[in-house]
N, C-alpha and C. Protein backbone atom coordinates (compact mmCIF):
# COMPACT_ATOMS: atom_id res chain seq x y z
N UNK A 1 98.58 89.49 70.43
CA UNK A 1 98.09 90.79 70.86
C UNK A 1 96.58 90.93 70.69
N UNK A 2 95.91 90.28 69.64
CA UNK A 2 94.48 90.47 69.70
C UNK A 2 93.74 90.15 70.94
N UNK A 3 93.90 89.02 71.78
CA UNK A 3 93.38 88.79 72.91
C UNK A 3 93.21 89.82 74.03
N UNK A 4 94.30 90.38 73.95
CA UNK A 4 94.64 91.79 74.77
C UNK A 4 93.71 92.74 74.24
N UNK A 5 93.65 93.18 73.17
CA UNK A 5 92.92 94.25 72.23
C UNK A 5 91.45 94.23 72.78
N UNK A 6 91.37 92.42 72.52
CA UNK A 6 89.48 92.38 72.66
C UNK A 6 89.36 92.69 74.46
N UNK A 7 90.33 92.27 75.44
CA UNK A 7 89.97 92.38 76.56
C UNK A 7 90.12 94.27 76.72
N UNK A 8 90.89 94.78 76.29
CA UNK A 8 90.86 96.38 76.44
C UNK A 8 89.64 96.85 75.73
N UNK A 9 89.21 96.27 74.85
CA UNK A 9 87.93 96.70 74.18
C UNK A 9 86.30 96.25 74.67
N UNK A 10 86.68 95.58 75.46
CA UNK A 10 85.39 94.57 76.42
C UNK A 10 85.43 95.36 77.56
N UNK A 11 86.62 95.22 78.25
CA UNK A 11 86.52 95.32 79.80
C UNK A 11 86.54 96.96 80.20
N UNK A 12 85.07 96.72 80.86
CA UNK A 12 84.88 98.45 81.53
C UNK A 12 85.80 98.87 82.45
N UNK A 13 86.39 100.50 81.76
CA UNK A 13 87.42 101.14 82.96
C UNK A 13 86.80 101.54 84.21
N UNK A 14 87.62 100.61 85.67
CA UNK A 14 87.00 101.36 86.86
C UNK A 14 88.51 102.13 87.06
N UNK A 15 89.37 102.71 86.82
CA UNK A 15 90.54 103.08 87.52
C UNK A 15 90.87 104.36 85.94
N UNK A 16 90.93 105.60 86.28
CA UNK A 16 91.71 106.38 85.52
C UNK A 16 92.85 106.41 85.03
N UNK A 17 93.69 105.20 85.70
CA UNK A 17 94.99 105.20 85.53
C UNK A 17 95.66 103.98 85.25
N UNK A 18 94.64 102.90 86.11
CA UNK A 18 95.18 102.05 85.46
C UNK A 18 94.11 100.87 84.62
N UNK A 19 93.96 100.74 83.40
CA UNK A 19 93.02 99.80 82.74
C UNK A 19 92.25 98.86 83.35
N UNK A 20 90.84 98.25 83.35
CA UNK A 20 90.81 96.97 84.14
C UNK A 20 91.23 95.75 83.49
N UNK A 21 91.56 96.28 82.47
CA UNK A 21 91.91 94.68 81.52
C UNK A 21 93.22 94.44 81.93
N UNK A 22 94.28 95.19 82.60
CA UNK A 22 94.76 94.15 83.45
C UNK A 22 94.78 93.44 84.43
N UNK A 23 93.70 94.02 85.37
CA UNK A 23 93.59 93.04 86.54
C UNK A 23 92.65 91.84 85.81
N UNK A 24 91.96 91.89 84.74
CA UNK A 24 91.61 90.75 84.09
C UNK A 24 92.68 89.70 83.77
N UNK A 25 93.56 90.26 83.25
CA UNK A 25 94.85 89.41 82.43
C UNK A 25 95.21 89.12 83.88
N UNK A 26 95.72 89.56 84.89
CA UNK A 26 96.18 88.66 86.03
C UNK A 26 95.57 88.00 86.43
N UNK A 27 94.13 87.94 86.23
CA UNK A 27 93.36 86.61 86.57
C UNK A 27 93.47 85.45 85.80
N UNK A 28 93.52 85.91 84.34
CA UNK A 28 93.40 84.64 83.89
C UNK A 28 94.92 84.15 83.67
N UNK A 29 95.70 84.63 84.07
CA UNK A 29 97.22 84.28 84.01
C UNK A 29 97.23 83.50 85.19
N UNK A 30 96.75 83.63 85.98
CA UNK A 30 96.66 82.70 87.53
C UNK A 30 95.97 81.69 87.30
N UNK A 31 94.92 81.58 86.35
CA UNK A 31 94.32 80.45 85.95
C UNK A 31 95.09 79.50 85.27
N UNK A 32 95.80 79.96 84.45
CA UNK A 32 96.67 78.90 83.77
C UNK A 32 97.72 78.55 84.41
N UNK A 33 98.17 79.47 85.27
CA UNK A 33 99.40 79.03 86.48
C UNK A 33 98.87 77.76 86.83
N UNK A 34 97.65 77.68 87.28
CA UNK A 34 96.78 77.17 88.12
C UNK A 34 96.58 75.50 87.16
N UNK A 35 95.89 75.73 86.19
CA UNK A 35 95.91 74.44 85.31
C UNK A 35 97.23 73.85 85.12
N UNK A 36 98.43 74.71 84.89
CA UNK A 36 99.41 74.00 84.38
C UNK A 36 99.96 73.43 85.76
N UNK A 37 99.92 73.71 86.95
CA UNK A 37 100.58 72.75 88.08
C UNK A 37 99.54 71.67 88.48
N UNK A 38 98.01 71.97 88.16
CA UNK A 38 97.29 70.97 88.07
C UNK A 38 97.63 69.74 87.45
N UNK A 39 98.03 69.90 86.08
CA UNK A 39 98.72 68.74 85.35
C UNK A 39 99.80 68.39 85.75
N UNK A 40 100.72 69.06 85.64
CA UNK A 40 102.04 68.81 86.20
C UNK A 40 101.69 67.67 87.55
N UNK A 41 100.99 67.92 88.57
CA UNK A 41 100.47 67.33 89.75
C UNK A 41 99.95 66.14 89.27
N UNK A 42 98.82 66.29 88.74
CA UNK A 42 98.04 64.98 88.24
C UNK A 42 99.29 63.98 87.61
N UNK A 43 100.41 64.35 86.97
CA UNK A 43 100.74 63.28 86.13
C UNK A 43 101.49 62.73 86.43
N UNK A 44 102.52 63.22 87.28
CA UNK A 44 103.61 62.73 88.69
C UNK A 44 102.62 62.02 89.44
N UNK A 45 101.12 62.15 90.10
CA UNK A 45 100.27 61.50 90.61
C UNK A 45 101.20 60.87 92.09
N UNK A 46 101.84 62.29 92.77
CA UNK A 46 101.95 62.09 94.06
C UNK A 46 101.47 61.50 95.44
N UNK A 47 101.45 60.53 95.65
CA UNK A 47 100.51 59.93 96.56
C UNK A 47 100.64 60.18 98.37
N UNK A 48 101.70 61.18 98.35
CA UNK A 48 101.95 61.45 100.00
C UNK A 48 100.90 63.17 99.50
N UNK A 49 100.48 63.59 98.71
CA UNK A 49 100.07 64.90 98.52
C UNK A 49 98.48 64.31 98.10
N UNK A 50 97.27 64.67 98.48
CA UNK A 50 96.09 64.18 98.03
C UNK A 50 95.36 64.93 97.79
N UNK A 51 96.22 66.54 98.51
CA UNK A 51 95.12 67.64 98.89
C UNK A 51 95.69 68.50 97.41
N UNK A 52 97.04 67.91 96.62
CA UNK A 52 97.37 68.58 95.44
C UNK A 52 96.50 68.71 94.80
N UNK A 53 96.42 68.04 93.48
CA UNK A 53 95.61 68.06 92.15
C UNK A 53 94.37 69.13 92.45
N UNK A 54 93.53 68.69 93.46
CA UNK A 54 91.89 69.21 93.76
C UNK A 54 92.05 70.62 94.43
N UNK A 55 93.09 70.93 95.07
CA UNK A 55 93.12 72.28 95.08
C UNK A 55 93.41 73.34 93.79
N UNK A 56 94.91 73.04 93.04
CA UNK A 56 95.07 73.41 92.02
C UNK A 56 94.03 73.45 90.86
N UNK A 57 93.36 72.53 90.94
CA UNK A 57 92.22 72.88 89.83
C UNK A 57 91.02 73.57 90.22
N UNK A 58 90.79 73.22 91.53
CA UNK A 58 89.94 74.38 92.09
C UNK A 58 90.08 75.82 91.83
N UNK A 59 91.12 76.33 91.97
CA UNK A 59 91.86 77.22 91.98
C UNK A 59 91.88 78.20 90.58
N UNK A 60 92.12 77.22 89.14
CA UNK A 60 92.30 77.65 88.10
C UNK A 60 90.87 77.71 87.63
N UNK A 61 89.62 77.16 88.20
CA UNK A 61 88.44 77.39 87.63
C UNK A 61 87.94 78.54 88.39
N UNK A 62 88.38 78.85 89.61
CA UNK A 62 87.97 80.48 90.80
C UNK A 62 88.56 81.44 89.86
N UNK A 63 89.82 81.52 89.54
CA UNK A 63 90.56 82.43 88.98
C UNK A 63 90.07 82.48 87.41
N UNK A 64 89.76 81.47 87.00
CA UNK A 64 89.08 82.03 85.23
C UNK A 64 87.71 82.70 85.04
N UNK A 65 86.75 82.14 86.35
CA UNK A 65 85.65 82.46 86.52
C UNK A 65 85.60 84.35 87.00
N UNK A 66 86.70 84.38 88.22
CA UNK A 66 87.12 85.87 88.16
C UNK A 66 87.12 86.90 86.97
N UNK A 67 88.43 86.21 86.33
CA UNK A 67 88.88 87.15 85.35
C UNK A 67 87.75 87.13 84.16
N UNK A 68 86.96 86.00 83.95
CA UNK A 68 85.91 86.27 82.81
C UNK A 68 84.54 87.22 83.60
N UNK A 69 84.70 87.12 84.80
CA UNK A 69 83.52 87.97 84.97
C UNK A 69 83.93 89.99 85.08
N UNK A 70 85.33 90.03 85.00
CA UNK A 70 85.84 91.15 84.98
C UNK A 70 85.02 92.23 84.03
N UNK A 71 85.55 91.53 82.47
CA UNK A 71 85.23 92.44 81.26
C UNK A 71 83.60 92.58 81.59
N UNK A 72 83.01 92.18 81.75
CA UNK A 72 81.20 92.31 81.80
C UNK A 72 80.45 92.65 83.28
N UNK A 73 81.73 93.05 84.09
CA UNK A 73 81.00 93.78 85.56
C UNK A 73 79.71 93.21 86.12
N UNK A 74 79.92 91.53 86.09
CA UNK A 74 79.21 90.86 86.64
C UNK A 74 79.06 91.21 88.34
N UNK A 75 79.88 91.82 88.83
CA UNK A 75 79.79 92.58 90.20
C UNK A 75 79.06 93.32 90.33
N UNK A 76 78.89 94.10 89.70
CA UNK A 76 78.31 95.46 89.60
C UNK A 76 76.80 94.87 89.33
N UNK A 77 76.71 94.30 88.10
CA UNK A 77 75.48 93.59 88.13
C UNK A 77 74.91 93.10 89.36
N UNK A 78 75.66 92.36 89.91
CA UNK A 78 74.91 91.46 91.15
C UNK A 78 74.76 92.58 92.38
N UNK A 79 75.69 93.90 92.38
CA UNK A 79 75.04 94.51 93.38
C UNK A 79 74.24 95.17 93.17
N UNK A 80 73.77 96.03 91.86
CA UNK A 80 72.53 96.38 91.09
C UNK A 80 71.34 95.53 91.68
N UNK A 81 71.20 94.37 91.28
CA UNK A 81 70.54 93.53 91.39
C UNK A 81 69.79 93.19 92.94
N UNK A 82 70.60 93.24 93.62
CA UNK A 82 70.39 93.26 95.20
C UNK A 82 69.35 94.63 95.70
N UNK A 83 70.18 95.67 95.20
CA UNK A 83 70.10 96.60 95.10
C UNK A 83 68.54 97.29 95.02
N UNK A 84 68.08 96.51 93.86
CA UNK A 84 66.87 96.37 93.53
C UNK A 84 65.59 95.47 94.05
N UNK A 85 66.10 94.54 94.77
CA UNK A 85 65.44 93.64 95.18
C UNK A 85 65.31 94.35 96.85
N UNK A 86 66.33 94.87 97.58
CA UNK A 86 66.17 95.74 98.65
C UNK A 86 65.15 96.36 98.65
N UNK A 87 64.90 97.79 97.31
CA UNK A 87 63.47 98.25 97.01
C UNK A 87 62.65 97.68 96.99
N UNK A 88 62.54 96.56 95.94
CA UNK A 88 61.30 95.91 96.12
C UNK A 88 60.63 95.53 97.36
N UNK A 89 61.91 94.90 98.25
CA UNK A 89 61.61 94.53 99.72
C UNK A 89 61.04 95.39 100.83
N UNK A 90 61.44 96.80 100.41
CA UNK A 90 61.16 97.85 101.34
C UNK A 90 61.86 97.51 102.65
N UNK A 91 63.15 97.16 101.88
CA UNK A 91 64.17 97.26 103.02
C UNK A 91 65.30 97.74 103.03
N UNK A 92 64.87 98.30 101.75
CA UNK A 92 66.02 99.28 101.05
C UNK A 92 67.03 100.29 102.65
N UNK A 93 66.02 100.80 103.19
CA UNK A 93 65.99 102.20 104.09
C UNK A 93 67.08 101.68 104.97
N UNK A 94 66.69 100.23 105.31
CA UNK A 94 67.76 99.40 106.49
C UNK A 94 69.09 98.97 106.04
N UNK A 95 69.03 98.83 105.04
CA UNK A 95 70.63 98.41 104.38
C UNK A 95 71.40 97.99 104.96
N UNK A 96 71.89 98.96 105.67
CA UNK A 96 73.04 99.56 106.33
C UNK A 96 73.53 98.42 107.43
N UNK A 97 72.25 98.30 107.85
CA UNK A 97 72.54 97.15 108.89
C UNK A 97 72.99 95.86 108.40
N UNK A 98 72.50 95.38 107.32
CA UNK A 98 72.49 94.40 106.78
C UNK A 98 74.20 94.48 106.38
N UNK A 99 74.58 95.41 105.62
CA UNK A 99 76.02 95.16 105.19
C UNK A 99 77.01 95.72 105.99
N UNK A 100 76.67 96.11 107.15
CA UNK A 100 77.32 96.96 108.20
C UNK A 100 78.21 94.98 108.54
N UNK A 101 76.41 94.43 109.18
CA UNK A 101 76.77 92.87 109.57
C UNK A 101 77.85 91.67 108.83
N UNK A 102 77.32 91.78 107.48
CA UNK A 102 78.27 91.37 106.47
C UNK A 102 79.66 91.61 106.28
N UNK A 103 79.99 92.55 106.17
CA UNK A 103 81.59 92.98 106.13
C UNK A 103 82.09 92.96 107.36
N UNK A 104 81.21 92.80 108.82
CA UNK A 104 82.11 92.27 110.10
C UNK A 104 82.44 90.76 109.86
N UNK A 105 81.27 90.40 109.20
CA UNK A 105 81.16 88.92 109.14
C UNK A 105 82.28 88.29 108.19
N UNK A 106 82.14 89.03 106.93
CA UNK A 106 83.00 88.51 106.06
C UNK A 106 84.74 88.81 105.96
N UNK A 107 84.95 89.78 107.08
CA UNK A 107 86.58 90.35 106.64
C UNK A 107 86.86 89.28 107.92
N UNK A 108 85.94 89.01 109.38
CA UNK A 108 86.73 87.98 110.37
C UNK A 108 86.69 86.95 109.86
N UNK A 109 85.74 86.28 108.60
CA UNK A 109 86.21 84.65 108.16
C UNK A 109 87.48 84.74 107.63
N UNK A 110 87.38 86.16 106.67
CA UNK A 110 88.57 85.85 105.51
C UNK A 110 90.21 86.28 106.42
N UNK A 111 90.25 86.91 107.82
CA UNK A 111 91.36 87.26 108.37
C UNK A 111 91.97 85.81 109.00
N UNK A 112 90.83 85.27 109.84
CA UNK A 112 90.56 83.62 110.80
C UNK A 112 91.08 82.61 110.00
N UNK A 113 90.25 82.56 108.16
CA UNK A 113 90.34 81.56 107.55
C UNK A 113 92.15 81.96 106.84
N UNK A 114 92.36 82.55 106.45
CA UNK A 114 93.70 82.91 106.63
C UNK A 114 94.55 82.12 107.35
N UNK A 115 94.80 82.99 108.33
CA UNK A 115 95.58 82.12 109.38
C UNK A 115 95.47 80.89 109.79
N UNK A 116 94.28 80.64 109.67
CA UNK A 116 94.18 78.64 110.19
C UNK A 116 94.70 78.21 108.64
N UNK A 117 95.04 78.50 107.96
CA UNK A 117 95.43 78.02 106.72
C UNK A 117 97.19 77.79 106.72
N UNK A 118 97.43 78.92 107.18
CA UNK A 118 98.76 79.18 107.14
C UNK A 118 99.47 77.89 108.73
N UNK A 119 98.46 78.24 109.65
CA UNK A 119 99.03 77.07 110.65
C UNK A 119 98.87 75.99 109.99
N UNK A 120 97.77 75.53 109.91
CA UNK A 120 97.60 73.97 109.24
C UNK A 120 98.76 73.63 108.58
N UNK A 121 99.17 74.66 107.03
CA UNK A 121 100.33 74.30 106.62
C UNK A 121 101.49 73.91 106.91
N UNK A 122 101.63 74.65 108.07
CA UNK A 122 103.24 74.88 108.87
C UNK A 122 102.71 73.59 109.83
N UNK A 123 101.99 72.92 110.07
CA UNK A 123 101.75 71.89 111.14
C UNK A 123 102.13 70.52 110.34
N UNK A 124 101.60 70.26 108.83
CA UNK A 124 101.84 69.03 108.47
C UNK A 124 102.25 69.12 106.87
N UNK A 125 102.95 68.26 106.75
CA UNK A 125 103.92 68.14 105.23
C UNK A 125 102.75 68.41 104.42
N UNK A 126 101.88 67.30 104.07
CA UNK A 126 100.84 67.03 103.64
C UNK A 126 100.28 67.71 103.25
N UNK A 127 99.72 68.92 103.98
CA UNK A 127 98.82 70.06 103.86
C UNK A 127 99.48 71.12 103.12
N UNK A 128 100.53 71.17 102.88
CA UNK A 128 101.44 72.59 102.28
C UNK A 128 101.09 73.41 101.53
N UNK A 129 100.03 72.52 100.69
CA UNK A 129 99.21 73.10 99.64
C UNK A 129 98.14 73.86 100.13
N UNK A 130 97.88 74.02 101.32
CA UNK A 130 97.11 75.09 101.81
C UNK A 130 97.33 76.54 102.43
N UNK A 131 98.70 76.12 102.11
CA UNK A 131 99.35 77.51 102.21
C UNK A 131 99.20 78.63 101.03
N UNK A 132 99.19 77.88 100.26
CA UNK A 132 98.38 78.65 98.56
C UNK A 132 97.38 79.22 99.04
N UNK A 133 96.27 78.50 99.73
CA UNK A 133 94.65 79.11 99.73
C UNK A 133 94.61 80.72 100.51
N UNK A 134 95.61 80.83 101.27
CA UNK A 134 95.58 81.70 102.28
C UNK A 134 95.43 83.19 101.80
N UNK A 135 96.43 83.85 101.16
CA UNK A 135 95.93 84.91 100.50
C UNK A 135 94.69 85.11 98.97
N UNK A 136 94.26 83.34 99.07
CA UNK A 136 92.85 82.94 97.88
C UNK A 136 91.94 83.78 99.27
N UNK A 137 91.81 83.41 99.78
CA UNK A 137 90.45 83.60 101.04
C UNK A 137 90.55 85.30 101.52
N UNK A 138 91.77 85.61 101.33
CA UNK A 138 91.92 87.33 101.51
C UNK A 138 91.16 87.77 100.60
N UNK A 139 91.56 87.39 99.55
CA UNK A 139 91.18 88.28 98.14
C UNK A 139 89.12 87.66 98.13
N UNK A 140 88.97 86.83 98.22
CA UNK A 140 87.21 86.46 98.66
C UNK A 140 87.22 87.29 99.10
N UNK A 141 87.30 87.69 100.62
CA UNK A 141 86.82 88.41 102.07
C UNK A 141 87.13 89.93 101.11
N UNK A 142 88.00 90.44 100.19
CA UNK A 142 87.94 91.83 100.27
C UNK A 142 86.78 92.09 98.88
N UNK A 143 86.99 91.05 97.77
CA UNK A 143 85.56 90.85 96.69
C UNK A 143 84.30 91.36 97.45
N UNK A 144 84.01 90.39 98.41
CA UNK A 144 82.61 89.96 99.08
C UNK A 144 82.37 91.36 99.76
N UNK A 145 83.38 92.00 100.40
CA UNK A 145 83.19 93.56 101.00
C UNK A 145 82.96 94.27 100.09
N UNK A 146 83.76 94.58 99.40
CA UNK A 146 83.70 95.47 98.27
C UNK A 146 82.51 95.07 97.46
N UNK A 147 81.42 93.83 97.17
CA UNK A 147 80.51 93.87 96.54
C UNK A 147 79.53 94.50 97.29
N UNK A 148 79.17 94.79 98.72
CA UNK A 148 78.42 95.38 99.57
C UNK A 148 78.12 96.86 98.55
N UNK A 149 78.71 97.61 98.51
CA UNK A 149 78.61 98.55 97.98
C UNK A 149 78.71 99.60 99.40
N UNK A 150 78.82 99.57 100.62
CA UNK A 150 79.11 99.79 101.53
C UNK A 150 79.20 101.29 101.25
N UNK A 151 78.63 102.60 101.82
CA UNK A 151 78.90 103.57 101.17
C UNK A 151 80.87 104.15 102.07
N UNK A 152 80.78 104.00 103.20
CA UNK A 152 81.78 104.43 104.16
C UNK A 152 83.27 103.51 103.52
N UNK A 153 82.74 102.25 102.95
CA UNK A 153 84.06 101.30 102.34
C UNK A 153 84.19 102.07 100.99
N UNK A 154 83.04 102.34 100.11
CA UNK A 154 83.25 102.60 98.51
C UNK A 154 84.19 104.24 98.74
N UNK A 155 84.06 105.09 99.76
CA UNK A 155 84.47 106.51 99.95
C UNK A 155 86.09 106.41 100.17
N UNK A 156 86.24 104.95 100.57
CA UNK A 156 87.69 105.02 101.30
C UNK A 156 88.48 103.74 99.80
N UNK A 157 87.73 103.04 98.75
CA UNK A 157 87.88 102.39 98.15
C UNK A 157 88.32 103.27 96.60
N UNK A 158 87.26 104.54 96.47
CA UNK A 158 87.31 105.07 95.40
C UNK A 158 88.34 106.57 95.53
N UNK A 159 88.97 106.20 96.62
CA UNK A 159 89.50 107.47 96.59
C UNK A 159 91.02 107.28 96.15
N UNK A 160 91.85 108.30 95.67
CA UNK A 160 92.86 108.17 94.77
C UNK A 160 94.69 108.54 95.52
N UNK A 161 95.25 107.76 95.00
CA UNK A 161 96.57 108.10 95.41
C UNK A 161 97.23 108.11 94.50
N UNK A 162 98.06 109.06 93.88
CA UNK A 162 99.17 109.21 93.04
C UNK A 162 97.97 108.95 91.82
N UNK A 163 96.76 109.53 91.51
CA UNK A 163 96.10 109.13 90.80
C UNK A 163 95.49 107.62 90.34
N UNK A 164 95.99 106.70 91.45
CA UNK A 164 95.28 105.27 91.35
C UNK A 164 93.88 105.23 92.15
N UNK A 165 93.26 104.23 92.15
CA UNK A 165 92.08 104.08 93.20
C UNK A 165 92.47 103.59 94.09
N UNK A 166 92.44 103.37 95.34
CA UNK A 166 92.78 102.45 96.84
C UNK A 166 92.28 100.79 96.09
N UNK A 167 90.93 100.88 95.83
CA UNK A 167 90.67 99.66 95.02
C UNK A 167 91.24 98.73 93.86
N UNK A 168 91.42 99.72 93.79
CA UNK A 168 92.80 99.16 92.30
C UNK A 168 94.00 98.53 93.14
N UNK A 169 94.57 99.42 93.67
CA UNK A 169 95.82 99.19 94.66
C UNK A 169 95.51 98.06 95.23
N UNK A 170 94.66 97.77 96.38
CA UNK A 170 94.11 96.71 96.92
C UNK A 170 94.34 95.60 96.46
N UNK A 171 93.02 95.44 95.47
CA UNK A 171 93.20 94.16 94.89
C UNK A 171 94.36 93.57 93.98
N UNK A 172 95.21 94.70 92.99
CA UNK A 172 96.28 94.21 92.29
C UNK A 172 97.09 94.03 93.79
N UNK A 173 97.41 94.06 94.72
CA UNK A 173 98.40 93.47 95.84
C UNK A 173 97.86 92.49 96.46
N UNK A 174 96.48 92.12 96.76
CA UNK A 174 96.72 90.56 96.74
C UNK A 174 96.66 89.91 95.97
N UNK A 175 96.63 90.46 94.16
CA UNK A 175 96.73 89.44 93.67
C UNK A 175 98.38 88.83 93.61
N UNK A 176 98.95 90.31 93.60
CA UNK A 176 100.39 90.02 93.44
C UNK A 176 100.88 89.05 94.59
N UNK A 177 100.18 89.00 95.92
CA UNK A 177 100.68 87.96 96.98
C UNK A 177 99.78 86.58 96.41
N UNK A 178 99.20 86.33 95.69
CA UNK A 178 98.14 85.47 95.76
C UNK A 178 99.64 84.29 94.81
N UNK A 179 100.07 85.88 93.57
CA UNK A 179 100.57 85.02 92.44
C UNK A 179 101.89 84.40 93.18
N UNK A 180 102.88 85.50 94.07
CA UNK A 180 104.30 85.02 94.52
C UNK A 180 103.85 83.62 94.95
N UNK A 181 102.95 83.89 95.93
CA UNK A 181 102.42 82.00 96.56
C UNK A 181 102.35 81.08 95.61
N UNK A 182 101.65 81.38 95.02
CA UNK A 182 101.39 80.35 93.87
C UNK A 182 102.60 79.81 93.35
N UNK A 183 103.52 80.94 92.50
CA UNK A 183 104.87 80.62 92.00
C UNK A 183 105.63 79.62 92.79
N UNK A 184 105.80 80.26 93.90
CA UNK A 184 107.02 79.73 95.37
C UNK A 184 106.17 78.10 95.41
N UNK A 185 105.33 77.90 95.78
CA UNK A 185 104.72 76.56 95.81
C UNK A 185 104.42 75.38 94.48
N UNK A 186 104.49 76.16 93.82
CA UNK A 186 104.43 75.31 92.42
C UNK A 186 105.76 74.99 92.17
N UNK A 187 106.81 76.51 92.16
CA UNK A 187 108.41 75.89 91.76
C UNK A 187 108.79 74.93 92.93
N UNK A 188 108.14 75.13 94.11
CA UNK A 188 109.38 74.68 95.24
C UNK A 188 109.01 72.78 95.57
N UNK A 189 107.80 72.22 94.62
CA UNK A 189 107.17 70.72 94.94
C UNK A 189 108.59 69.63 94.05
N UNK A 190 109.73 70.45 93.49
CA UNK A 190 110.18 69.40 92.96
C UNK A 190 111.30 68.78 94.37
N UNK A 191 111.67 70.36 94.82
CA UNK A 191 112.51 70.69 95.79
C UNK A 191 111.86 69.84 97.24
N UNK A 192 110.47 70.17 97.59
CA UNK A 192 110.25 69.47 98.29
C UNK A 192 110.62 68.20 98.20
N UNK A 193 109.69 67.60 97.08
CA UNK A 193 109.64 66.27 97.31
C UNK A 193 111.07 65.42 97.40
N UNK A 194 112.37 66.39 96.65
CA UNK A 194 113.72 65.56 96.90
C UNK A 194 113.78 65.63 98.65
N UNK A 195 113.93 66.62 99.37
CA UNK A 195 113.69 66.92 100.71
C UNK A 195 112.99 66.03 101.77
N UNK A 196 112.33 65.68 101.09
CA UNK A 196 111.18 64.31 101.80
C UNK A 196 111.93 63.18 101.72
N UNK A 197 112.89 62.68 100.14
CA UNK A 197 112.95 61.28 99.52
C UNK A 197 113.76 61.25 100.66
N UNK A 198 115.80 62.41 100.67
CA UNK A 198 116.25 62.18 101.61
C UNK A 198 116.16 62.01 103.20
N UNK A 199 115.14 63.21 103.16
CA UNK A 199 114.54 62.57 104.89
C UNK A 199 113.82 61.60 105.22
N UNK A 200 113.54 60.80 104.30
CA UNK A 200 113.17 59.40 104.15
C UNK A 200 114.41 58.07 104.43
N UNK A 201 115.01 58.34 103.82
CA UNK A 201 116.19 57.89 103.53
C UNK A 201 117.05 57.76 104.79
N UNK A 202 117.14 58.93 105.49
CA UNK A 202 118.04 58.75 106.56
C UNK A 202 116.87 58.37 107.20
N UNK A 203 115.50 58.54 107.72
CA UNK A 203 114.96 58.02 109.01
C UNK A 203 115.04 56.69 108.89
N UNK A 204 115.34 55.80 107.85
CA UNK A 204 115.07 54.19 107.50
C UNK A 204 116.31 53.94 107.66
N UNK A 205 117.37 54.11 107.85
CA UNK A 205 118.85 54.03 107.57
C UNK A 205 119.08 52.99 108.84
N UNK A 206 119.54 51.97 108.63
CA UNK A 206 120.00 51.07 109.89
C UNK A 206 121.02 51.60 110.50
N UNK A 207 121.20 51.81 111.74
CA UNK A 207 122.25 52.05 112.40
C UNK A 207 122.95 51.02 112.35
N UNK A 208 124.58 50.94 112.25
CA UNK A 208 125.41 49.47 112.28
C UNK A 208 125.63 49.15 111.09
N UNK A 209 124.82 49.45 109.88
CA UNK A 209 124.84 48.26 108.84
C UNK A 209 125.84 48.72 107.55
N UNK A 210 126.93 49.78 107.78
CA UNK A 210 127.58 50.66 106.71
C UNK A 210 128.95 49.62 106.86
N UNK A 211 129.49 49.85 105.46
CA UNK A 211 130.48 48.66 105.28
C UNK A 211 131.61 48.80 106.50
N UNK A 212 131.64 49.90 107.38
CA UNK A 212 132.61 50.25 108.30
C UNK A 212 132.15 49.82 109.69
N UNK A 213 131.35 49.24 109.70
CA UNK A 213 130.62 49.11 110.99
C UNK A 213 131.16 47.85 111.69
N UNK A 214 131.43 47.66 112.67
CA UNK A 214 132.10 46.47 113.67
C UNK A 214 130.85 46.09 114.63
């Protein structure tokens, strides 16, 4: 329980209702999801899967890096920061344009990169593991918006339902799709790979050669 304690005692509340130290704890719970199928992967050292190991660990260092930048509103910082550098620029006044461009830019990679993720997967055995990334690249594309500070996104982000934030809501639902993926693909590689051995098995199978054969 202390770990919990220090993250409720670190991590600044953005939500009235609901803590941010748990959308912290679901990050770093995805991180270790994330390490432990990494190993698991690495040590079986699957050789029809190449795109395993290096995604999964990719994955658990995005998601720790997340959840540790939670408690210390390293977001907030970096849009501060921008923020400030706009003034300095005396381009503060134009903004608008600038992140108007951005969030067209960034919600069609993260909708595009999505879906070519999800085909790729469904196209080749091999790739399956990129079916994981797909709701990873949602949750980027809605970060990267939401760091804009966008005033027309933050009005429709900070506003409340049943006393939650839309933002809160948001992001705890893709993480919750981020995690089912994760789960379903991590439990389902043992399942696969029997699935493969036998469809292996019968495509090699000699026709003729069974003790009944004339």
């Amino acid at each position: 329980m202390q770990p919990l304690c220090l993250l409720a005692a670190t991590t600044r509340s953005e939500d009235p209702t609901i803590p941010a130290w748990i959308t912290t704890a679901v990050y770093l719970w995805l991180a270790m999801l994330c390490t432990w199928t990494w190993w698991q992967d690495r040590a079986t050292r699957r050789p029809r899967r190449p795109l395993g190991s290096p995604v999964w660990f990719g994955l658990a260092i995005l998601f720790a890096a997340l959840g540790l930048a939670k408690p210390f509103a390293l977001q907030a910082m970096l849009t501060e920061s921008i923020r400030k550098r706009a003034v300095e620029g005396d381009w503060y006044a134009v903004r608008r344009d600038y992140q108007f461009a951005f969030i067209l830019v960034a919600g069609s990679l993260a909708v595009i990169g999505a879906v070519a993720l999800v085909w790729l997967a469904a196209r080749k055995t091999s790739w399956r593991n990129l079916s994981a990334l797909a709701p990873v690249v949602l949750l980027l594309g809605f970060l990267g918006v939401r760091a804009t500070s966008f005033h027309d996104i933050d009005a429709v982000l900070y506003a409340t339902v049943a006393g939650v934030r839309w933002n809160t809501i948001i992001e705890l639902t893709i993480l919750g799709l981020v995690a089912l993926t994760l789960t379903r693909r991590a439990s389902g590689d043992g399942r696969g790979d029997a699935r493969d051995e036998s469809a292996g098995a019968r495509r090699y199978t000699i026709p003729g050669a069974g003790p009944f054969s004339r």
